[in-house]
N, C-alpha and C. Protein backbone atom coordinates (compact mmCIF):
# COMPACT_ATOMS: atom_id res chain seq x y z
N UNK A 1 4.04 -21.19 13.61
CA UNK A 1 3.75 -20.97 15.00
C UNK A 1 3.20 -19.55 15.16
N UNK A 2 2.25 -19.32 15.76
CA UNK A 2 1.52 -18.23 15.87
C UNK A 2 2.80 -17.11 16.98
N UNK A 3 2.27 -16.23 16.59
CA UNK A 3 2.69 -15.35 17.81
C UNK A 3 2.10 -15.20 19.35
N UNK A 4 3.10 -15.00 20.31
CA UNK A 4 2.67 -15.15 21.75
C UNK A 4 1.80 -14.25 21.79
N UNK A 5 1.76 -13.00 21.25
CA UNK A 5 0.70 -12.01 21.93
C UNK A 5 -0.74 -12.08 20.77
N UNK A 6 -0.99 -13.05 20.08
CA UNK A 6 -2.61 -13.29 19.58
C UNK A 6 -3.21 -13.66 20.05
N UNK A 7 -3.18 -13.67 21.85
CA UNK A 7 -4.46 -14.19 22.64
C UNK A 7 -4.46 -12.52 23.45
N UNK A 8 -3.36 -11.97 23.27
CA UNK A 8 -3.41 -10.24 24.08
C UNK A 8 -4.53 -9.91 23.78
N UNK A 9 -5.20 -9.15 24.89
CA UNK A 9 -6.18 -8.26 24.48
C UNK A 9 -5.61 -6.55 24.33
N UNK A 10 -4.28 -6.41 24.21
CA UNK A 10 -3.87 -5.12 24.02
C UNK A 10 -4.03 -4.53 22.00
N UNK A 11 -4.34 -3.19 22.20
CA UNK A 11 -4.14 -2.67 20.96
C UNK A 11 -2.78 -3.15 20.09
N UNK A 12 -2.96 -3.28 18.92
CA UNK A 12 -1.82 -3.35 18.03
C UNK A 12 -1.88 -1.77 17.09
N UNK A 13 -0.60 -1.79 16.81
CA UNK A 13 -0.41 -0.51 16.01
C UNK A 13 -1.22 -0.86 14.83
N UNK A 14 -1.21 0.31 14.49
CA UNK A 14 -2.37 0.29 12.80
C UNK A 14 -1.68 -0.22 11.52
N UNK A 15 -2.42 -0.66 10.60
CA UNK A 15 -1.75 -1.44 9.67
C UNK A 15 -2.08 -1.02 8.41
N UNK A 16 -1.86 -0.78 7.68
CA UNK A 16 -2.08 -1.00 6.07
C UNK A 16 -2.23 -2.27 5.10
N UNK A 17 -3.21 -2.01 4.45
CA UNK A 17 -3.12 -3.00 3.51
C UNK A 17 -2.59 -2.96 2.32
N UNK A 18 -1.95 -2.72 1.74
CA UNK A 18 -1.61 -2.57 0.24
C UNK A 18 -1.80 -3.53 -0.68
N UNK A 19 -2.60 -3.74 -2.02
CA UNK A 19 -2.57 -4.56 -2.61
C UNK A 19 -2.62 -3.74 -4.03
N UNK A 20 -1.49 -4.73 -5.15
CA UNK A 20 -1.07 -4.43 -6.71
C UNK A 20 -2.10 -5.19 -6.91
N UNK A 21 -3.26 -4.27 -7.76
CA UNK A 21 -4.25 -4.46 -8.38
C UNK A 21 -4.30 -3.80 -9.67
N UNK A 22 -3.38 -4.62 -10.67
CA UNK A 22 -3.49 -3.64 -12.10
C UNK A 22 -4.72 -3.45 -12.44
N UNK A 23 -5.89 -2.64 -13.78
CA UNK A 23 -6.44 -2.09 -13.72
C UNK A 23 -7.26 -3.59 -14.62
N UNK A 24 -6.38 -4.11 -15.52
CA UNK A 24 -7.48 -4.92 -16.15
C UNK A 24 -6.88 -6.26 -15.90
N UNK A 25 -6.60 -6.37 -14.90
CA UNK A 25 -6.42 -8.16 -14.22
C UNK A 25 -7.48 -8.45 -13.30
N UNK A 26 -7.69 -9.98 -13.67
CA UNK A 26 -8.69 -10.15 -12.73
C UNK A 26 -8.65 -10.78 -11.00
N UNK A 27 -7.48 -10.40 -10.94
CA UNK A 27 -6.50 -10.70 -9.42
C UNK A 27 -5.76 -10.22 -9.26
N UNK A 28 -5.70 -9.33 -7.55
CA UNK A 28 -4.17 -9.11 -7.58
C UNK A 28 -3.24 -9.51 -7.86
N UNK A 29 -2.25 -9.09 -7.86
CA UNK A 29 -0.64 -9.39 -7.90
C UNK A 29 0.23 -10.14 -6.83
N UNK A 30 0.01 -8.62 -5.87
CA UNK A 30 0.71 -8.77 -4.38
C UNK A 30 0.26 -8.39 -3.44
N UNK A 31 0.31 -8.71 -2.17
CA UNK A 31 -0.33 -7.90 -0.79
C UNK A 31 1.16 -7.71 0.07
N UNK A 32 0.24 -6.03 0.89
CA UNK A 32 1.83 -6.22 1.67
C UNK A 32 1.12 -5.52 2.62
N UNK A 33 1.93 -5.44 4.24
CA UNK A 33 0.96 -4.89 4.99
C UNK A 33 2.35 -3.75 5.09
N UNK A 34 1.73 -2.82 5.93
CA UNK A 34 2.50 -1.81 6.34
C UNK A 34 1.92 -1.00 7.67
N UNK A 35 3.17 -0.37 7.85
CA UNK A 35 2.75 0.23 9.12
C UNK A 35 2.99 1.59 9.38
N UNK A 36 3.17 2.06 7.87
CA UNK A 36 3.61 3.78 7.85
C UNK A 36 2.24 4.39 8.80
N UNK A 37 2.50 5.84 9.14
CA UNK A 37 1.86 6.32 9.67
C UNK A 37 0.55 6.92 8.72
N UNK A 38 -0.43 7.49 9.25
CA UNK A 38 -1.56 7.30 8.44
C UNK A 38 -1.70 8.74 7.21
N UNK A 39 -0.48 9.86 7.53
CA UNK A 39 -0.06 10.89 6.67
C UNK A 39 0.51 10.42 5.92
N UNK A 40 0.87 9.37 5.63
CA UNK A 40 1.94 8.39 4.64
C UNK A 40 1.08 8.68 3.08
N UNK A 41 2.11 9.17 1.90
CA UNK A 41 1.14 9.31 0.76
C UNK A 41 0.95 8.31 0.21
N UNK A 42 -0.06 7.45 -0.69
CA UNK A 42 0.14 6.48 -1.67
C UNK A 42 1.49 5.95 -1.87
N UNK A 43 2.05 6.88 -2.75
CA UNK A 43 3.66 6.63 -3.54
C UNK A 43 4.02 6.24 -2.34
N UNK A 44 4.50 6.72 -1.21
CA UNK A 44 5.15 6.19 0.19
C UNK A 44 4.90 4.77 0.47
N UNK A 45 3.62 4.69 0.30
CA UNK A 45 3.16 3.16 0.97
C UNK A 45 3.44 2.48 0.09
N UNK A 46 3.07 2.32 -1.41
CA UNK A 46 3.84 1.89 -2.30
C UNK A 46 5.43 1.43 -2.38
N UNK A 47 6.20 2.87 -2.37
CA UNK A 47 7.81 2.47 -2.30
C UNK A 47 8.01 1.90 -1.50
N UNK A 48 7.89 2.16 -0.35
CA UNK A 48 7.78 1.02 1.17
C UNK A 48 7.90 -0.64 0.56
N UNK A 49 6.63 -0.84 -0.01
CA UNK A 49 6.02 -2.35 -0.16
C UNK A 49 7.03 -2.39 -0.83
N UNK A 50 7.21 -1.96 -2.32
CA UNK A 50 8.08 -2.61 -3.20
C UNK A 50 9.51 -3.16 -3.03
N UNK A 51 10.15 -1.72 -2.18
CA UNK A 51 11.61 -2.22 -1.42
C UNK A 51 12.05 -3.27 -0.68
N UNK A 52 10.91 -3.70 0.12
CA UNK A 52 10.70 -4.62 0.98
C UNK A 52 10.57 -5.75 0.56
N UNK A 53 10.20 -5.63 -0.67
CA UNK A 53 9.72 -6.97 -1.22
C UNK A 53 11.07 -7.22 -1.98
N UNK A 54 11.99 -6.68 -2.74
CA UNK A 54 13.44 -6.70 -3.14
C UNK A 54 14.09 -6.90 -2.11
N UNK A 55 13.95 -6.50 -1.63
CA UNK A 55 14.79 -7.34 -0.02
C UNK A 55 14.65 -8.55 0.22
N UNK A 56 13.86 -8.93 0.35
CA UNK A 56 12.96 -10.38 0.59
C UNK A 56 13.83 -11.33 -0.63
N UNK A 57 13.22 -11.08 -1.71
CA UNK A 57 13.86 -11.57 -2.54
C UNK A 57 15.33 -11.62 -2.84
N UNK A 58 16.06 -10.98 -2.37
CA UNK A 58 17.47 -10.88 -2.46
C UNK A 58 17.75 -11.79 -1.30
N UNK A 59 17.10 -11.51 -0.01
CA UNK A 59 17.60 -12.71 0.90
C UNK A 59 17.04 -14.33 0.36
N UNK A 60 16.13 -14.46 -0.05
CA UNK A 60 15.65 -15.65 -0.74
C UNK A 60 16.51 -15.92 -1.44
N UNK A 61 16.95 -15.62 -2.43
CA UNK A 61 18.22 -16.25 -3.52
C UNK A 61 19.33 -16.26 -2.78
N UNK A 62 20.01 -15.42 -1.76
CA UNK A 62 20.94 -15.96 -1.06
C UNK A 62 21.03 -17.07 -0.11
N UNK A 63 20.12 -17.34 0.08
CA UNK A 63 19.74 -18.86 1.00
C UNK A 63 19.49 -19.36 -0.13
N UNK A 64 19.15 -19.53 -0.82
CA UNK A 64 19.35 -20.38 -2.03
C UNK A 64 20.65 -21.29 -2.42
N UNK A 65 21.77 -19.82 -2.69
CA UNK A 65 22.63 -19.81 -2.95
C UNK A 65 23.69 -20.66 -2.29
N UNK A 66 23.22 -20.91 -1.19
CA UNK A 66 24.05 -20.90 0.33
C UNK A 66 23.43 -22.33 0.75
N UNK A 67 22.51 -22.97 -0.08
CA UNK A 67 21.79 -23.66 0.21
C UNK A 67 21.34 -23.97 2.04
N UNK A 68 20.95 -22.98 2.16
CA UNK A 68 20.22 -22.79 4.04
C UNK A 68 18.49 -22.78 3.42
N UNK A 69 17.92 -22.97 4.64
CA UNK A 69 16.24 -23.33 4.15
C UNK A 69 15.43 -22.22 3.80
């Protein structure tokens, strides 16, 4: 289900794209968006994504676990 405000014509905050693009693969890895501010260094936007994504995954195996959907 989409979100209510994708017909808004109001600004959205700014976003990041991050994508793990090792150097000799021929596809990314992962995408993650973010919303650090735009002084945010690399490494920042990076640790950001990665944490987030261990999170994710830790709640995923606990619904697993728990067998919930």
């Amino acid at each position: 289900m989409a979100p209510k405000n994708h017909l808004s014509a109001e600004l959205r905050e700014e976003q990041w794209l991050v994508i793990e693009w090792p150097q000799n693969a021929e596809e990314p890895l992962n995408y993650w968006l973010s919303g650090l501010c735009a002084s945010s260094t690399r490494k920042q936007l990076i640790k950001s994504a990665k944490i987030r994504w261990r999170i994710e995954q830790g709640y995923q195996e606990l619904k697993q676990e728990f067998k919930l959907k």
